[in-house]
Protein backbone atom coordinates (compact mmCIF):
# COMPACT_ATOMS: atom_id res chain seq x y z
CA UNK A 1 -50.99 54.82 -10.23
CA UNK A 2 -50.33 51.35 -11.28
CA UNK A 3 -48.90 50.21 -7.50
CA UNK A 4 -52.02 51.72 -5.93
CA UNK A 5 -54.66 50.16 -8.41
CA UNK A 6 -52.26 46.77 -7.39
CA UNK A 7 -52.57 47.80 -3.62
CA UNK A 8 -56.19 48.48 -3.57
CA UNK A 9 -56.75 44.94 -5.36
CA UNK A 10 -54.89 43.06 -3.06
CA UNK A 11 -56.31 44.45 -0.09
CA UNK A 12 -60.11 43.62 -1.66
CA UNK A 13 -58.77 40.63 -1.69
CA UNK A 14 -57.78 39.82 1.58
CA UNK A 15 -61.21 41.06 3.02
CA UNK A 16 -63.18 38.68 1.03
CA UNK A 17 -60.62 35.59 1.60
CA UNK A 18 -61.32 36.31 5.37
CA UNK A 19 -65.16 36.79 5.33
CA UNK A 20 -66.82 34.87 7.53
CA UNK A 21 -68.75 31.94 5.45
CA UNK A 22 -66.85 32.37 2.40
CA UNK A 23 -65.33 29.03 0.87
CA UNK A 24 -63.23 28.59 -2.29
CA UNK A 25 -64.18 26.15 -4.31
CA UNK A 26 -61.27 24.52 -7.32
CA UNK A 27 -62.29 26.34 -10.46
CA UNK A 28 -62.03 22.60 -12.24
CA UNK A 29 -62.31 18.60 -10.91
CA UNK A 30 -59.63 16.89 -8.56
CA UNK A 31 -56.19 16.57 -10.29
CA UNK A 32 -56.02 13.70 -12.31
CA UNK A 33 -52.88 11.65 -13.28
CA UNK A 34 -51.70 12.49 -16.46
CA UNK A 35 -51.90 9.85 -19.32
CA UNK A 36 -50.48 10.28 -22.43
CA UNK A 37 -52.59 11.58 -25.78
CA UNK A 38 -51.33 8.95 -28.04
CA UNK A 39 -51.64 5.27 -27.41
CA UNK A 40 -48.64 3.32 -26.31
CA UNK A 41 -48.51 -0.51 -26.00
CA UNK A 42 -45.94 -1.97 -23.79
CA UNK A 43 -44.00 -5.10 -24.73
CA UNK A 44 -44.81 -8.30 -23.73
CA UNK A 45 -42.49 -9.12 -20.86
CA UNK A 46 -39.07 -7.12 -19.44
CA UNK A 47 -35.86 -6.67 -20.67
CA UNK A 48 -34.53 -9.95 -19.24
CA UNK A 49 -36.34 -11.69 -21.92
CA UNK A 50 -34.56 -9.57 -24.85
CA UNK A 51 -32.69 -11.69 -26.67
CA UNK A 52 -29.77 -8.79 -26.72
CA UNK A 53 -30.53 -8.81 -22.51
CA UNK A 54 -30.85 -12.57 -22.12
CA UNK A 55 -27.56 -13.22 -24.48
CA UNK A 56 -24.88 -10.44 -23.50
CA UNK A 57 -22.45 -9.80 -26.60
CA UNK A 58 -19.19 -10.51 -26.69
CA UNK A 59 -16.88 -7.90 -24.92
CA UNK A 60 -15.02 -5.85 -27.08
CA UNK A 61 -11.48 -7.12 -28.29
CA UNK A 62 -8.87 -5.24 -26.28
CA UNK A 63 -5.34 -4.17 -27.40
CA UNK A 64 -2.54 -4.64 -24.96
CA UNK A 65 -0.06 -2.04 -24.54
CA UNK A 66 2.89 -3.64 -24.83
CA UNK A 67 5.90 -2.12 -22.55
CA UNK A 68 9.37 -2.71 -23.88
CA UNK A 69 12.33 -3.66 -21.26
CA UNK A 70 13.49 -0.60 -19.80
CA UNK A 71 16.93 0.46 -20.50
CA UNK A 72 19.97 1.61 -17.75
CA UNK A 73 23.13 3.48 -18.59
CA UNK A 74 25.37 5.47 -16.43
CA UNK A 75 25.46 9.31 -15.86
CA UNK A 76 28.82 11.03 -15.94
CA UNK A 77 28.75 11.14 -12.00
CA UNK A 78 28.47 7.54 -11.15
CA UNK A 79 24.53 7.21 -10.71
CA UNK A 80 22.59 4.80 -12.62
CA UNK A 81 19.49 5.36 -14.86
CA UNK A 82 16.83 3.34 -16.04
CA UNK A 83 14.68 4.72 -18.34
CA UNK A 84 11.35 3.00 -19.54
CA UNK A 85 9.57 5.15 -22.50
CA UNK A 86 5.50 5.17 -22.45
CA UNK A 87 3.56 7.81 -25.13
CA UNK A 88 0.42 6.81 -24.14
CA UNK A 89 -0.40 9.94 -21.86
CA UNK A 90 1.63 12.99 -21.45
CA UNK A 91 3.64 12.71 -18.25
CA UNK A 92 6.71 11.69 -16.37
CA UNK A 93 7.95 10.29 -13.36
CA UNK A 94 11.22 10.03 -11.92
CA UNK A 95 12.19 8.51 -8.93
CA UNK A 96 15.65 9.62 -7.13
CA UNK A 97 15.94 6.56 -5.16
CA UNK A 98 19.04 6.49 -2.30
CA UNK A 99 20.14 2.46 -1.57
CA UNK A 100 20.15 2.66 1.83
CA UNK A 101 16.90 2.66 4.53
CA UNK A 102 15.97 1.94 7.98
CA UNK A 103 17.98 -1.54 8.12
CA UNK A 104 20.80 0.82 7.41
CA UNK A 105 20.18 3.65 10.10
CA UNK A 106 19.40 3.82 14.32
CA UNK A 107 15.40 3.41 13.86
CA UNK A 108 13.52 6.21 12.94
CA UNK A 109 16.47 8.29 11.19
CA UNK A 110 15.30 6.81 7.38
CA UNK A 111 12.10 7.93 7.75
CA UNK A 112 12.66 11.28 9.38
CA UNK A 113 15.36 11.88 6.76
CA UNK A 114 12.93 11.01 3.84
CA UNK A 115 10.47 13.53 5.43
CA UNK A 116 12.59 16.06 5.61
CA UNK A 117 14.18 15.86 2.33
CA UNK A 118 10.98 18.02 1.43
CA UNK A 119 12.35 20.95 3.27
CA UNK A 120 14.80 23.62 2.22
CA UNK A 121 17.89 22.95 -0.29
CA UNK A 122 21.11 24.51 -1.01
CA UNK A 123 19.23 26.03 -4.06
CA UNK A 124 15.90 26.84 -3.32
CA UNK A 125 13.49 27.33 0.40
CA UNK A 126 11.08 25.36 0.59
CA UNK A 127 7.83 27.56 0.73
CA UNK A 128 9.94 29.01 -3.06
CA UNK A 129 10.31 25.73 -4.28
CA UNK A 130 6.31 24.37 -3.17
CA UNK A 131 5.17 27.41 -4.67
CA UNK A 132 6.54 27.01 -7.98
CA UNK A 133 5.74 23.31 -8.26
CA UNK A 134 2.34 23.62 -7.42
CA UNK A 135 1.95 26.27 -10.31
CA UNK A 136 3.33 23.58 -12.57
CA UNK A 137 1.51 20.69 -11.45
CA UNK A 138 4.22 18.53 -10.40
CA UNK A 139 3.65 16.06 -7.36
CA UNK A 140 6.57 15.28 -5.20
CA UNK A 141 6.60 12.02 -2.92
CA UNK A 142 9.15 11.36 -0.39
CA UNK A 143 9.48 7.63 1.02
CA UNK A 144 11.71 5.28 3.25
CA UNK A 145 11.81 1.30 3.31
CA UNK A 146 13.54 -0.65 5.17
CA UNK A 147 16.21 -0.90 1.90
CA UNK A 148 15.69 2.65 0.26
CA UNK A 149 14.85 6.40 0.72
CA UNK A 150 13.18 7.91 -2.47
CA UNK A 151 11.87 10.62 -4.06
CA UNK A 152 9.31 10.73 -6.65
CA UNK A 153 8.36 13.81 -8.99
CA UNK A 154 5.60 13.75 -11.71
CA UNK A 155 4.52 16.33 -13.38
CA UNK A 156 2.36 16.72 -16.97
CA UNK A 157 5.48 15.89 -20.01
CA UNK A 158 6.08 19.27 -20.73
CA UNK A 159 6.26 20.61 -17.26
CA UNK A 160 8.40 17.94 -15.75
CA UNK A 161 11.61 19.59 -16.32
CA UNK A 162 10.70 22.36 -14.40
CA UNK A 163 9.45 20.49 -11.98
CA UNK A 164 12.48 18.53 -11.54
CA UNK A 165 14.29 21.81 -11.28
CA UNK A 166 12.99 21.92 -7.98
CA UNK A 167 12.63 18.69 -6.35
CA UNK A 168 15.94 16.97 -7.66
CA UNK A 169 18.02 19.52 -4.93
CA UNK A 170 16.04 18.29 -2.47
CA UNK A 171 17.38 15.02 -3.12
CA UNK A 172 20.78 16.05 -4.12
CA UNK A 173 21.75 19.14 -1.60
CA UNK A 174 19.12 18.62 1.33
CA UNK A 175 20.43 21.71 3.70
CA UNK A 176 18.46 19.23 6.91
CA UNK A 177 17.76 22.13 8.66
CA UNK A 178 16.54 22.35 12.54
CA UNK A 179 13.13 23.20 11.03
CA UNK A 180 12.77 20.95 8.72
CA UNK A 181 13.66 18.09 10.87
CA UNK A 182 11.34 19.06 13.70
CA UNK A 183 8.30 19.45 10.93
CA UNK A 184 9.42 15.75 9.87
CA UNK A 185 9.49 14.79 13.45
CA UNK A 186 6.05 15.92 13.89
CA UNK A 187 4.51 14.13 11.17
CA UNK A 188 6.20 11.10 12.04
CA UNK A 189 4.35 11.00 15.56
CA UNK A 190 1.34 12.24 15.10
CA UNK A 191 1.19 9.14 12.58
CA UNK A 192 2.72 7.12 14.93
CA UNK A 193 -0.13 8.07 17.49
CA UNK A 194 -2.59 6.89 15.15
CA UNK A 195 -1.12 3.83 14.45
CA UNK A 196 -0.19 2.91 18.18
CA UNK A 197 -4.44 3.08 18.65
CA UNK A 198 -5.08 0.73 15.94
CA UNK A 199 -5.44 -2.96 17.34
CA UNK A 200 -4.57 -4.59 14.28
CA UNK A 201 -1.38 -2.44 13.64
CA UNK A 202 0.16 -3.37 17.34
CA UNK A 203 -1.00 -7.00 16.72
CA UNK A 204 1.17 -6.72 13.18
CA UNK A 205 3.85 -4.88 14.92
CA UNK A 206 4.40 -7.44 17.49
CA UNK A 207 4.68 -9.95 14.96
CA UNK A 208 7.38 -8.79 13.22
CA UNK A 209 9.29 -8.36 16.51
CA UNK A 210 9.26 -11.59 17.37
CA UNK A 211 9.85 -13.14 14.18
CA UNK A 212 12.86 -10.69 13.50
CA UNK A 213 13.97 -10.47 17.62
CA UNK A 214 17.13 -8.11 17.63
CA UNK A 215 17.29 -7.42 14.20
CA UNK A 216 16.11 -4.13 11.91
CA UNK A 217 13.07 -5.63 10.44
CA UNK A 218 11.93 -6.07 13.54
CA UNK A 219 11.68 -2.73 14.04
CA UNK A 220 9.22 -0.04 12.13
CA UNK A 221 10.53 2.10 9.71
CA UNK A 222 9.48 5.04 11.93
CA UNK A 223 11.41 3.65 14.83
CA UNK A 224 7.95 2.42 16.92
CA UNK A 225 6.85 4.22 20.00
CA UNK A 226 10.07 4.04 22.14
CA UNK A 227 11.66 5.54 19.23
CA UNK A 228 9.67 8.57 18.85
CA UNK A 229 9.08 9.47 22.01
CA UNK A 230 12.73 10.12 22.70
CA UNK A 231 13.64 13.97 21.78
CA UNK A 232 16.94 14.48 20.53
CA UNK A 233 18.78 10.94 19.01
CA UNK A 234 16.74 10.73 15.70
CA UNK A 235 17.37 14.20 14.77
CA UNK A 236 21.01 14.63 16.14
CA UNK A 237 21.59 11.30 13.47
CA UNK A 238 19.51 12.78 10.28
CA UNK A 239 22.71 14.63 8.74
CA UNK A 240 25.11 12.12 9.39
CA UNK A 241 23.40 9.59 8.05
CA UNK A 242 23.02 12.01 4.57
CA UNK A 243 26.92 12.38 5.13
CA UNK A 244 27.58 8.79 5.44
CA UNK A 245 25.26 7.52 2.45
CA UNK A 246 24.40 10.12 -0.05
CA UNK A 247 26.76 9.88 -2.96
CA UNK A 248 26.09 9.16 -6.80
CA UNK A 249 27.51 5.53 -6.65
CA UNK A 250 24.53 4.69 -4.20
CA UNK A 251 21.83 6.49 -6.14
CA UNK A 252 19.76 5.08 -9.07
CA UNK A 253 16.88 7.38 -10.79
CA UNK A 254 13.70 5.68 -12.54
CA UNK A 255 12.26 7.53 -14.94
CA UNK A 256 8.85 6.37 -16.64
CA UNK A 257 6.52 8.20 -19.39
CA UNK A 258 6.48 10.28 -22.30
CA UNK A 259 10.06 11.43 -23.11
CA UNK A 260 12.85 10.48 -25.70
CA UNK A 261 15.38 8.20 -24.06
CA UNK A 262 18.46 9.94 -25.67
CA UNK A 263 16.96 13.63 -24.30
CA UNK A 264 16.46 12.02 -20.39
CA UNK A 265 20.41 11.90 -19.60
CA UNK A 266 20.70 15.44 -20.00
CA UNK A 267 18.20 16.62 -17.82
CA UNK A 268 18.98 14.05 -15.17
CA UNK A 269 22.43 14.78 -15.27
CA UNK A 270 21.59 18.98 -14.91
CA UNK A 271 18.92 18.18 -12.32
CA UNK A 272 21.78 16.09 -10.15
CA UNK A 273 24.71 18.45 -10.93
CA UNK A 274 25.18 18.89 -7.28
CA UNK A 275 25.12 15.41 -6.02
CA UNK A 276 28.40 14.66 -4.13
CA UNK A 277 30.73 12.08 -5.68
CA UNK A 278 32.30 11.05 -2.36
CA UNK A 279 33.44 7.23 -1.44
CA UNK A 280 30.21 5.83 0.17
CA UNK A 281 30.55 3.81 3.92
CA UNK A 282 30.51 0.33 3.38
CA UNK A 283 27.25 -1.31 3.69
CA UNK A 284 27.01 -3.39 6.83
CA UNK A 285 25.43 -6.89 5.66
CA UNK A 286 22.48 -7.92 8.26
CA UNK A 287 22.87 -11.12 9.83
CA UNK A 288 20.54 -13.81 9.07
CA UNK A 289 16.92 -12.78 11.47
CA UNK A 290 15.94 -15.52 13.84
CA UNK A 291 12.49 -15.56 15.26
CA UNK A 292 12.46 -15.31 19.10
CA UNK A 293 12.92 -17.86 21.19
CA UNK A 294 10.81 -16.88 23.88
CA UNK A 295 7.01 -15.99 23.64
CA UNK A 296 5.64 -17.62 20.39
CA UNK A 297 1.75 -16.66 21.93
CA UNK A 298 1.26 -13.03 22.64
CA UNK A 299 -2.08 -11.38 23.64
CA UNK A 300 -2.13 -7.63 24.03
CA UNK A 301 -4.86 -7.04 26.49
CA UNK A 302 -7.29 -5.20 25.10
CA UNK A 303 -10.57 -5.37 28.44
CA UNK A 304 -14.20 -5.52 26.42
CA UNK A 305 -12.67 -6.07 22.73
CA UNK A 306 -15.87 -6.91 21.27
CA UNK A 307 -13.05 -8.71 18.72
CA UNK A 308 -9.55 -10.43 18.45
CA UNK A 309 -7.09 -8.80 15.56
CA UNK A 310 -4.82 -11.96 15.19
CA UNK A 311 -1.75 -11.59 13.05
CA UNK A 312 0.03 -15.03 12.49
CA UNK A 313 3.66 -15.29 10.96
CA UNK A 314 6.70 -17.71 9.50
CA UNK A 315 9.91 -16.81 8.10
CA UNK A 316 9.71 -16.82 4.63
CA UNK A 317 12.29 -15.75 1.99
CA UNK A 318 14.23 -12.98 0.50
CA UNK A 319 12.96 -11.19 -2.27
CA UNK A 320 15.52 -12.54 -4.80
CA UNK A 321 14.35 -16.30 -3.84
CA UNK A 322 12.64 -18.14 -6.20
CA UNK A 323 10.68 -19.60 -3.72
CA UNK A 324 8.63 -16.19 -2.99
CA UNK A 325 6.59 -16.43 -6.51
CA UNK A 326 5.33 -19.62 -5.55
CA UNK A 327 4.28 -18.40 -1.72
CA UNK A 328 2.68 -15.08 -3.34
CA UNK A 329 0.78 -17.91 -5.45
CA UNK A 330 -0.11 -19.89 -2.57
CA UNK A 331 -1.42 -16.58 -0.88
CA UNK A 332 -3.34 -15.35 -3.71
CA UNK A 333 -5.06 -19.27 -3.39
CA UNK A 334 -5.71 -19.35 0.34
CA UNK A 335 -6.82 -16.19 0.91
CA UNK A 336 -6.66 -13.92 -1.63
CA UNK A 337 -10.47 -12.63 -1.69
CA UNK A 338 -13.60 -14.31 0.11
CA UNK A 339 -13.86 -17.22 -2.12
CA UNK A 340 -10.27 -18.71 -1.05
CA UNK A 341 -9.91 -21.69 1.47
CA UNK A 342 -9.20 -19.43 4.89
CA UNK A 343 -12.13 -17.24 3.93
CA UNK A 344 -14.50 -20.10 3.57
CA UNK A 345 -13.46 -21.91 6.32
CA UNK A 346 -13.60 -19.13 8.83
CA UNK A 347 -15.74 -16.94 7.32
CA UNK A 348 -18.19 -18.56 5.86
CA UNK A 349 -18.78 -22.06 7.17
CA UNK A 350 -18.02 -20.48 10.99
CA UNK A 351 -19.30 -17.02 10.53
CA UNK A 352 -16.16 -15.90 12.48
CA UNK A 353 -14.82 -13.13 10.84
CA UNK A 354 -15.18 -10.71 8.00
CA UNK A 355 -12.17 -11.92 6.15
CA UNK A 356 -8.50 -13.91 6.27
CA UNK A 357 -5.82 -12.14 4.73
CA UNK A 358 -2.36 -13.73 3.28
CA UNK A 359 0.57 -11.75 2.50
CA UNK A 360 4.11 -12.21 1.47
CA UNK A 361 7.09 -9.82 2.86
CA UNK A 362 10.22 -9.90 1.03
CA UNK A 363 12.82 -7.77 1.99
CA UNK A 364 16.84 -7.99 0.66
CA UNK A 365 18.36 -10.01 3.55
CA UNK A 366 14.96 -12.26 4.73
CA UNK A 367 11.02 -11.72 4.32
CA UNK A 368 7.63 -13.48 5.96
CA UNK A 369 4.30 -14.75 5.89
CA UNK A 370 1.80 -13.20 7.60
CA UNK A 371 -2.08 -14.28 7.72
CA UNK A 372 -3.80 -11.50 9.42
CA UNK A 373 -7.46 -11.61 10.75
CA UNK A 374 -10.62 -9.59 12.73
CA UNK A 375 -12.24 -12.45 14.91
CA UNK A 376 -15.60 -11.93 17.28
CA UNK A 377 -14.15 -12.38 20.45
CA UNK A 378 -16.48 -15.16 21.82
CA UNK A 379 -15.04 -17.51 18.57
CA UNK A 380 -11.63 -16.88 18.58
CA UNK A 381 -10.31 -20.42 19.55
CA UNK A 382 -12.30 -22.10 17.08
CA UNK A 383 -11.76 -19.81 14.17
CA UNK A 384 -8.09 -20.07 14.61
CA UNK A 385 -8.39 -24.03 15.11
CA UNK A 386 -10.00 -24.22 11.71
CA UNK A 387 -7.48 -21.74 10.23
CA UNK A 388 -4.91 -23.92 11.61
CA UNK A 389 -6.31 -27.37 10.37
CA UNK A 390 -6.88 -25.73 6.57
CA UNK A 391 -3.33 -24.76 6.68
CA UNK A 392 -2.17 -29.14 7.26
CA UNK A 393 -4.29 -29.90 4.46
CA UNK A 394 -2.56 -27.15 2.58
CA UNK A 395 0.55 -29.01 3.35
CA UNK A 396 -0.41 -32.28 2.34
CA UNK A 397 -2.53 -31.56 -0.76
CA UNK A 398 -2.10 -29.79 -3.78
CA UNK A 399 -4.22 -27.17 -5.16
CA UNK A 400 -7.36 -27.97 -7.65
CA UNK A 401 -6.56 -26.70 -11.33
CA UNK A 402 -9.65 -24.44 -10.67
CA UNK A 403 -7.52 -22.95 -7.35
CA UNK A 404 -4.43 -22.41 -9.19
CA UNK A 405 -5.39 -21.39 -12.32
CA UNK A 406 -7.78 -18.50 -10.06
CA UNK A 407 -4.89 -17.70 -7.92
CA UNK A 408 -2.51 -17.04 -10.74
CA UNK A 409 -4.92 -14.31 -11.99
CA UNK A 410 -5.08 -12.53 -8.93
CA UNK A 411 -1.40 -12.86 -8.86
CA UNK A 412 -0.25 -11.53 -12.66
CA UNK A 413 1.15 -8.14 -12.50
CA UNK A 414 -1.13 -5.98 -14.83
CA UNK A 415 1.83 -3.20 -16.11
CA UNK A 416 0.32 -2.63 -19.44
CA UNK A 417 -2.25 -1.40 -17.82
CA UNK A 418 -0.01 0.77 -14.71
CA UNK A 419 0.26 4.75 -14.48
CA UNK A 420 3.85 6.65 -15.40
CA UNK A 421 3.76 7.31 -11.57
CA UNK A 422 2.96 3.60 -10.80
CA UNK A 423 5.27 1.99 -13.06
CA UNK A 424 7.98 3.90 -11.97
CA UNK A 425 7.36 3.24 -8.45
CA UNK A 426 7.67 -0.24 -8.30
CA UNK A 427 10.10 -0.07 -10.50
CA UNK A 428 12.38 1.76 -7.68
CA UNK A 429 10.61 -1.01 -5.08
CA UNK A 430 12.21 -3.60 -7.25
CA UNK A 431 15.62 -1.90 -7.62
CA UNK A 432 15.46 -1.27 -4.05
CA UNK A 433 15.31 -4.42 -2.92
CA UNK A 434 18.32 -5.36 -4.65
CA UNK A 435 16.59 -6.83 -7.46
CA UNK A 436 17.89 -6.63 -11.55
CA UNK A 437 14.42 -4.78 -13.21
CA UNK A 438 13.93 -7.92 -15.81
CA UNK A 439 12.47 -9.41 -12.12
CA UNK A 440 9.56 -7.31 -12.32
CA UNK A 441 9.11 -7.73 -16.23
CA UNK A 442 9.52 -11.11 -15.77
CA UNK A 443 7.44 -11.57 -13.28
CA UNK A 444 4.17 -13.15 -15.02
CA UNK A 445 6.34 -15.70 -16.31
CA UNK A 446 7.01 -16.68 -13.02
CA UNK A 447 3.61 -16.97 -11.93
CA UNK A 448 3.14 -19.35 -14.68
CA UNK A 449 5.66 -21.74 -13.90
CA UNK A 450 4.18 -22.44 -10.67
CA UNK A 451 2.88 -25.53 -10.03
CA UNK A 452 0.22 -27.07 -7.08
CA UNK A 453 3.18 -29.37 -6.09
CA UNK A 454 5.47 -26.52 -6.00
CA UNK A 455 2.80 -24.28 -3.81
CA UNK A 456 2.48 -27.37 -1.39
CA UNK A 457 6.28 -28.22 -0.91
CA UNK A 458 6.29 -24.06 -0.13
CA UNK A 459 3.65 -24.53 2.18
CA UNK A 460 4.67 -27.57 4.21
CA UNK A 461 8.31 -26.10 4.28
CA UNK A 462 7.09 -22.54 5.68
CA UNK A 463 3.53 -22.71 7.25
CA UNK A 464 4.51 -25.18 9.77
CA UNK A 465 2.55 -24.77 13.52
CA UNK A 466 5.89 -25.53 15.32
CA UNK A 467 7.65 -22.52 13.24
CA UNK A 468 4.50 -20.17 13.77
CA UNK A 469 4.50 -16.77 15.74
CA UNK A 470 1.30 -15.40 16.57
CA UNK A 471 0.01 -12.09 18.36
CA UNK A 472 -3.61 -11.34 19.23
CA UNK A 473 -4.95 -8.08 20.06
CA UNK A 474 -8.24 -9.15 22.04
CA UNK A 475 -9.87 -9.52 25.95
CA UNK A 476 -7.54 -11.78 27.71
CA UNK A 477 -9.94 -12.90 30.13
CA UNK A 478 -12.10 -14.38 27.88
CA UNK A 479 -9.39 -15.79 24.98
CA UNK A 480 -6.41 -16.47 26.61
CA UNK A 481 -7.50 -20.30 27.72
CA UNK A 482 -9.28 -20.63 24.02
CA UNK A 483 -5.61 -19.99 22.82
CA UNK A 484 -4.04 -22.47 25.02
CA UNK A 485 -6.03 -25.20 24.26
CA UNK A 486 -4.79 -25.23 20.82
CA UNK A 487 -1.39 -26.17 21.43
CA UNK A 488 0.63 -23.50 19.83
CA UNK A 489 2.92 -22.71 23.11
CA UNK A 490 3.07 -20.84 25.65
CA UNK A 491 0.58 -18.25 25.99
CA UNK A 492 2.30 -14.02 27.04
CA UNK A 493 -0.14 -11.93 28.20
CA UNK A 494 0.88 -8.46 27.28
CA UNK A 495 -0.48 -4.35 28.50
């Protein structure tokens, strides 16, 4: 009864909402904004004029987490442990770090090796393994320089353990199975398809070959293009290069975060049981790189570039030369964000670019300097002129106190402030390259010892123009004269 009294209503009212000369009227006025019952008085002005606004307080006092040196000792197998204890968050992270990389290897077997170090063990398959250490949470990173292959594992503190139950046999007893290699393989050139596209990646490419002609830092650690497009060498080499390098007296585990230092032996020395024990190959030493003597102008042809990726480079030092804090000071000073002397030269006073960038490459047996750089096309010439004539004054004049004191900020290594998973990272970077670990915890010291006259005697020593290499990814037509009027050499013109 109820739905048919409802029914009969609504139908009534459809035939008088659609009777001819019938309007609806609002049963009040318009709708008004509303206004609040109670009066309010603003204050006079805004909140700039607040004395709290106007005057900020001081920021809070902060407390610095001190990090003690880390500490090494030996495992009953030969491999070396550093251990560095943090209890401010509840994790761990180990890296299983191998002392040999691409300068040690045909190019491309480091990387594909590193790859497929994720793949089945003597102990566990893979999908078994992935399975169980996503259900704990651990992370597993696999790596290759051109002076290390690693593997990094962290996991929350009370799960690490069994995390490392399954990672550390991928490091230790890697089975480097047909599969495994070929899924390595993959990844490896699909990235290396990406990267081949990428203007300013071939420009930086090209650099390195001709400032390292003929030697292994010339070459990517993936092995470049020619490398991976060849079936059959880089995997035929992956075992034999485990078989030739992997032994305990080559391998050195990091392990950073919340754990008792007297506890981590054990479980490191469980988690490696397997690791063989057998006489490592000597390690070739690499000859000293010489840049080429050839082209020292490249331009990769790039037809309607609507801009020129420049990458210029020196030889600069090793990574154990004292010399390399004062160039990664000098860096951090010339063009180490868009207030720096490149940036405002190019940037800003000729509207060139959207930004200079400085970097310093150290490697065990050499390193370089690289200034890198996105250029509109029609200003290439003069952007790099004025790059060029900021770099002589570098070379004759010291910093400001207001440039060095800036660029030793940017160039302090914050590790109070660093992750488990950080820390121990460049902990194995350092180690890698050779390096004792009191160089990284030493490093703000360092920094601090710099001096302007110091950062020019670098400068004038390395960033010479006759010692310069430099590849532009661009238009030839339209930069190639623009690059030969500024008197760098010989201009290449490259496909």
């Amino acid at each position: 009864m109820r739905l048919g009294r409802l029914s009969a209503f609504a139908a009534a009212l459809a035939v008088a909402a659609c009777a001819p000369g019938r309007t609806f009227a609002p049963a009040s006025g318009p709708v008004q904004e509303w206004r609040p019952t109670r009066h309010t008085t603003l204050p006079v002005g805004d909140a700039a004029d607040e004395e709290f606004r106007s005057t900020p307080p001081p920021p809070l006092a902060s407390v610095r987490r001190k990090i003690a040196p880390p500490t090494e000792t030996r495992l009953p197998n030969g491999a070396r442990l550093v251990l560095l204890e943090r209890h401010d968050f509840p994790s761990v992270s180990a890296v299983l770090l191998l002392g040999r990389g691409a300068a040690d290897a045909s190019p491309g077997v480091a990387l594909t090796y590193a790859h497929a170090l994720t793949g089945d063990s003597d102990e566990y398959k893979a999908g078994e393994a992935w399975q169980y250490l996503r259900f704990v949470g651990g992370r597993v990173e696999a790596r290759a320089t051109y002076d290390a292959v690693t593997l990094q594992t962290t996991a929350l503190s009370p799960l690490f353990v069994s995390a490392l139950s399954r990672s550390a046999p991928m490091f230790a007893t890697p089975e480097l199975g047909s599969d495994d290699v070929e899924r390595a393989r993959t990844t490896i050139t699909a990235q290396r398809a990406g990267a081949s596209d990428e203007p300013s990646v071939r420009a930086a490419e090209r650099l390195t070959s001709l400032l390292f002609a003929g030697h292994p830092y010339g070459v990517p650690v993936d092995g470049g293009a020619a490398a991976r497009g060849q079936d059959g060498p880089i995997e035929k080499a992956v075992r034999p290069f485990r078989d030739a390098n992997l032994t305990a007296s080559e391998v050195t585990v990091v392990c950073v975060g919340d754990f008792k230092s007297e506890a981590m032996p054990r479980v490191i020395t469980k988690a490696l049981g397997k690791l063989p024990t057998t006489a490592a190959q000597p390690r070739v030493p690499l000859a000293t790189p010489q840049p080429s003597d050839g082209a020292r102008v490249v331009v990769i042809d790039r037809p309607g570039a609507v801009q020129s990726n420049v990458a210029i480079g020196w030889p600069g030092p090793r990574a154990a030369d004292d010399e390399a804090t004062a160039l990664e000071v000098l860096a951090d000073a010339t063009a180490g964000d868009l207030s720096t002397r490149l940036n405002l030269q190019v940037r800003k006073e000729l509207g060139a670019t959207y930004g200079v960038h400085m970097h310093v490459h150290t490697f065990r047996a050499a390193g370089y300097v690289s200034i890198t750089a996105a250029i509109d096309t029609g200003r290439t010439a003069d952007a790099l002129a004025g790059l060029f004539k900021e770099l002589e004054r570098l070379r004759r004049e010291p910093l400001s106190d207001e440039e060095l004191s800036a660029a030793k900020r940017r160039a302090y290594y914050d590790l109070e402030e660093g992750t488990s998973r950080g820390l121990a990272s460049v902990l194995a970077q350092t180690i890698g390259l050779g390096l004792p670990t009191t160089h990284l915890m030493t490093h703000n010291a360092r920094v601090d010892a710099v001096t302007a006259d110091a950062i020019r005697d670098a400068a004038a020593k390395r960033l010479t123009s006759d010692g310069a290499r430099m590849v532009v990814t661009g238009d030839a037509a339209k930069i190639a004269d623009g690059l030969r009027s500024l008197g760098l050499g010989a201009v290449t013109v490259e496909k």
